[in-house]
N, C-alpha and C. Protein backbone atom coordinates (compact mmCIF):
# COMPACT_ATOMS: atom_id res chain seq x y z
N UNK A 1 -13.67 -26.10 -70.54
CA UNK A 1 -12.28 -25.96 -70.17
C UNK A 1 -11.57 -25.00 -71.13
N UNK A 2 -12.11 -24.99 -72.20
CA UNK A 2 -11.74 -24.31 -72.76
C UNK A 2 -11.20 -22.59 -72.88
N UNK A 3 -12.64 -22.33 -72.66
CA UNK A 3 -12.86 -21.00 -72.07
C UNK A 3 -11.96 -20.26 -71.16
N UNK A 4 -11.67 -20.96 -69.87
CA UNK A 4 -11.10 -21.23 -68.68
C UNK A 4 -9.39 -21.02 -69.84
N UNK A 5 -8.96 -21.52 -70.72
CA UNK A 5 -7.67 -21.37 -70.99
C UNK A 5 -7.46 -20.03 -72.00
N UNK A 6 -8.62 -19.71 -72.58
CA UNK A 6 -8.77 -18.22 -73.36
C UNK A 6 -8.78 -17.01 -72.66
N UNK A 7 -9.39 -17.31 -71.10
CA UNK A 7 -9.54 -16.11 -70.01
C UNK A 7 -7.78 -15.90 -69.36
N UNK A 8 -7.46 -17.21 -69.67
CA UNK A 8 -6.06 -17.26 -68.92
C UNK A 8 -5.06 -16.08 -69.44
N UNK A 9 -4.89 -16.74 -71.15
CA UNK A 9 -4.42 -16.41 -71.91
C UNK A 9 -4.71 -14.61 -72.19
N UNK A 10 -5.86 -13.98 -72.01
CA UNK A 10 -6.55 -12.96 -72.07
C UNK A 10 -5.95 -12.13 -71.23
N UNK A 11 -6.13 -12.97 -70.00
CA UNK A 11 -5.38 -12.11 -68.55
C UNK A 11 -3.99 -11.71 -68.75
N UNK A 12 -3.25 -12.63 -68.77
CA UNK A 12 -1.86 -12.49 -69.15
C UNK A 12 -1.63 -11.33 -69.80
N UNK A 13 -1.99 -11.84 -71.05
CA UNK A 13 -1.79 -10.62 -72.07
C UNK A 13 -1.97 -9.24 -71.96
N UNK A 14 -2.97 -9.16 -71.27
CA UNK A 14 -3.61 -7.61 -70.43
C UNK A 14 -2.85 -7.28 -69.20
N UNK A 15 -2.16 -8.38 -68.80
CA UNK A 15 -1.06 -7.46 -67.19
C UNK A 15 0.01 -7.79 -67.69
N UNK A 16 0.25 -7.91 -68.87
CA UNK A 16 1.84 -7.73 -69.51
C UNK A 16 2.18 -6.01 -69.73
N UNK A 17 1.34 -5.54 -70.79
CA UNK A 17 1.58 -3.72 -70.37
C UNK A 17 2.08 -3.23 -69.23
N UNK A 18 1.05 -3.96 -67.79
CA UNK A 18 0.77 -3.09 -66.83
C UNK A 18 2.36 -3.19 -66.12
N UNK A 19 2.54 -4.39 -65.81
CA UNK A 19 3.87 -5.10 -65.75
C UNK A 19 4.67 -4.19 -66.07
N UNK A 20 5.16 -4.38 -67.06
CA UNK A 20 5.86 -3.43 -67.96
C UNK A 20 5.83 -2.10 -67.69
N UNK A 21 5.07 -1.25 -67.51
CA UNK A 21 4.39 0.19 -67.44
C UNK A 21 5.21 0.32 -66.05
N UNK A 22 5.19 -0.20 -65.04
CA UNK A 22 5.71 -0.26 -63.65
C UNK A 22 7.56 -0.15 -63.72
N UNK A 23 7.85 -1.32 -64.69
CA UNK A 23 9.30 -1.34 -64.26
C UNK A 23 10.12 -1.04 -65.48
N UNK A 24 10.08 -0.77 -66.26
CA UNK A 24 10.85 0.00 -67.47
C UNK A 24 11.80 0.67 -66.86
N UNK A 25 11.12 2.16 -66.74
CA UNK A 25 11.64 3.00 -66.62
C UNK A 25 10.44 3.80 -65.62
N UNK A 26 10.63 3.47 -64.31
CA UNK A 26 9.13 4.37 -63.71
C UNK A 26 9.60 5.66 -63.15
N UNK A 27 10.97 5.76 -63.33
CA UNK A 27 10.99 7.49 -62.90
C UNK A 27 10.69 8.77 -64.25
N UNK A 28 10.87 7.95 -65.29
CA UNK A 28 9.85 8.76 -66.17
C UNK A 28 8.41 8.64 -66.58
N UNK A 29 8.27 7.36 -66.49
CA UNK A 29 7.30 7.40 -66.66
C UNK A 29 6.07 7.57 -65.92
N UNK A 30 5.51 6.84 -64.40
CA UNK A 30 4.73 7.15 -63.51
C UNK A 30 4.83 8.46 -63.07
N UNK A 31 5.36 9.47 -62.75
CA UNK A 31 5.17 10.65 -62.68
C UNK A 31 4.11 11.52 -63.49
N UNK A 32 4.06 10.77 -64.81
CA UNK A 32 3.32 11.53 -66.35
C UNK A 32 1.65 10.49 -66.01
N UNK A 33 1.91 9.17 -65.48
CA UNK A 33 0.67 7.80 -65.12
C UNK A 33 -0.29 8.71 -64.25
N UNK A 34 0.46 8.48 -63.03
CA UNK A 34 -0.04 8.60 -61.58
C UNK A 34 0.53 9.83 -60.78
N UNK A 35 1.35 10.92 -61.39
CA UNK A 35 1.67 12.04 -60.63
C UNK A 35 1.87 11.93 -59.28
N UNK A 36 3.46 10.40 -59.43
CA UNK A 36 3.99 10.43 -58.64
C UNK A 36 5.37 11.04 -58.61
N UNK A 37 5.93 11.67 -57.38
CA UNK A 37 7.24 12.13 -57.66
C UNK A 37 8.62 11.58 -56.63
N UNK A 38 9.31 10.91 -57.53
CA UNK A 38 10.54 10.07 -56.85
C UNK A 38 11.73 10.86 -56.39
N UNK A 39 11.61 10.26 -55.24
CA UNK A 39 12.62 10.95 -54.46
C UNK A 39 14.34 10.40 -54.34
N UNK A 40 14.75 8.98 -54.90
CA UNK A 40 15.56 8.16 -55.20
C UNK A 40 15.05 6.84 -55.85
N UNK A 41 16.31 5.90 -55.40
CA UNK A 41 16.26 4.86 -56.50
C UNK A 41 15.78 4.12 -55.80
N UNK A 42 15.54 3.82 -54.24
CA UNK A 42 14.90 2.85 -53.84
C UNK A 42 13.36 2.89 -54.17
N UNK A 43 12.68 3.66 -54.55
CA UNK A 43 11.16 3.91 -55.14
C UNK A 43 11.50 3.38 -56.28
N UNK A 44 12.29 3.41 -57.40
CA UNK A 44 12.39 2.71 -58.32
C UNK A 44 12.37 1.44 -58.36
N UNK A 45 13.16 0.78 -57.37
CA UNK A 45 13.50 -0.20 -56.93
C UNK A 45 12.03 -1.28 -56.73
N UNK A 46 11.35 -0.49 -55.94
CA UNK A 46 10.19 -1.06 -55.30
C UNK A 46 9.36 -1.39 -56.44
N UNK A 47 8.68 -0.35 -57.26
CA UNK A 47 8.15 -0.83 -59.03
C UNK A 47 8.66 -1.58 -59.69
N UNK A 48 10.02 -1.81 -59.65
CA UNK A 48 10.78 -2.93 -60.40
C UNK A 48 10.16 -4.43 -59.80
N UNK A 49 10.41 -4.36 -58.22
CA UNK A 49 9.71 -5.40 -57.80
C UNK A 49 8.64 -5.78 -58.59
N UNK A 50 7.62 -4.62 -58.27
CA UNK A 50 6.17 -5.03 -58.56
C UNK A 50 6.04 -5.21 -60.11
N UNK A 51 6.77 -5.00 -60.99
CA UNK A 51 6.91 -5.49 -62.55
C UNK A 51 7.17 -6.95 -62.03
N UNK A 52 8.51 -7.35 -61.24
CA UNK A 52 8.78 -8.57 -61.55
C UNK A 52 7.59 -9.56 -60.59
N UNK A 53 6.80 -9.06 -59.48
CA UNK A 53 5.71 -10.04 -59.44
C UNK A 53 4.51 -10.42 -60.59
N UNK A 54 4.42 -9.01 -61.53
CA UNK A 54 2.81 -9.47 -62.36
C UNK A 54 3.82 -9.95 -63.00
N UNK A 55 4.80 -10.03 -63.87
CA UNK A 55 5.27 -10.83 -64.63
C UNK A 55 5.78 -12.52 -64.48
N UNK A 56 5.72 -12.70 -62.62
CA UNK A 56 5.58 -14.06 -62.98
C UNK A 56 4.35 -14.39 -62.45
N UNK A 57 3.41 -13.47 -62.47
CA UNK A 57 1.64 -13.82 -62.16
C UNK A 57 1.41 -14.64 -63.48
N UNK A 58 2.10 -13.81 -64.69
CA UNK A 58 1.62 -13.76 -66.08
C UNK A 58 1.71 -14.73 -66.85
N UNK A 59 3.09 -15.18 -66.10
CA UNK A 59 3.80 -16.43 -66.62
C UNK A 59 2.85 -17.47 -66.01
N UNK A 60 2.68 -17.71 -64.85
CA UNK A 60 1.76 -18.52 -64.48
C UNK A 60 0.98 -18.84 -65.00
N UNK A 61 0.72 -18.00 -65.41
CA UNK A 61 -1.42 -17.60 -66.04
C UNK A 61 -0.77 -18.57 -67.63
N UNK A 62 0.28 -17.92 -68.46
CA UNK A 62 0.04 -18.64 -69.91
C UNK A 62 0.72 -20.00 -69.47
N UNK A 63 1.64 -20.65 -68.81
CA UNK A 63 1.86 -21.72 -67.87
C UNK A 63 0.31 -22.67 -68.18
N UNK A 64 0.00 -22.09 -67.02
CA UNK A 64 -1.65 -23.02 -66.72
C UNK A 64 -2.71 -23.06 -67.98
N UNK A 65 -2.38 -21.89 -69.11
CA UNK A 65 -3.61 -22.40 -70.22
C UNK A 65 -2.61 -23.01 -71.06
N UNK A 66 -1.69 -22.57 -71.55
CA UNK A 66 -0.66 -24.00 -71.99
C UNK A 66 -0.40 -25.69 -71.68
N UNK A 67 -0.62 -25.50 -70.66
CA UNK A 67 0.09 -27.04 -70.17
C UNK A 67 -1.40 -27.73 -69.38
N UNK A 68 -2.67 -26.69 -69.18
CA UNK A 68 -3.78 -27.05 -68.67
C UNK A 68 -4.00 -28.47 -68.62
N UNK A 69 -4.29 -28.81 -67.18
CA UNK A 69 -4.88 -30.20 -66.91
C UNK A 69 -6.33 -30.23 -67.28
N UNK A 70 -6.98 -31.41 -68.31
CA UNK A 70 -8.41 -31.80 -68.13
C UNK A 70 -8.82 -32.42 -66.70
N UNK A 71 -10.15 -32.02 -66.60
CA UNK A 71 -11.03 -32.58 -65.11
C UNK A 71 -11.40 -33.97 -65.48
């Protein structure tokens, strides 16, 4: 079980950047990532989303190795 709460913890930690990387600031930055080019703010908009889903993926993830139920 253990293990299982170090992978958790692991994960998290590793889609916190990515998270982040998305909704900061993605009209400067993804352009320089992924050589994308924004045409307004609703494209911004949409990455912001997708920051705020891995971030409560993430939360989940340290959630469940934190508070982990034994079998």
């Amino acid at each position: 079980m253990r293990e299982a709460r170090w992978y958790l913890l692991l994960s998290a930690v590793g889609l916190l950047p990515i998270a982040l990387s998305y909704g900061i600031n993605p009209s400067s930055l993804l352009p320089e990532l992924m050589d994308l080019q924004f045409s307004g703010t609703n494209m911004a908009h949409v990455f912001r989303a997708v920051m705020g889903l891995y971030l409560g993926m993430a939360s989940l993830w340290i959630t469940g190795a934190l508070r982990g139920v034994p079998c």
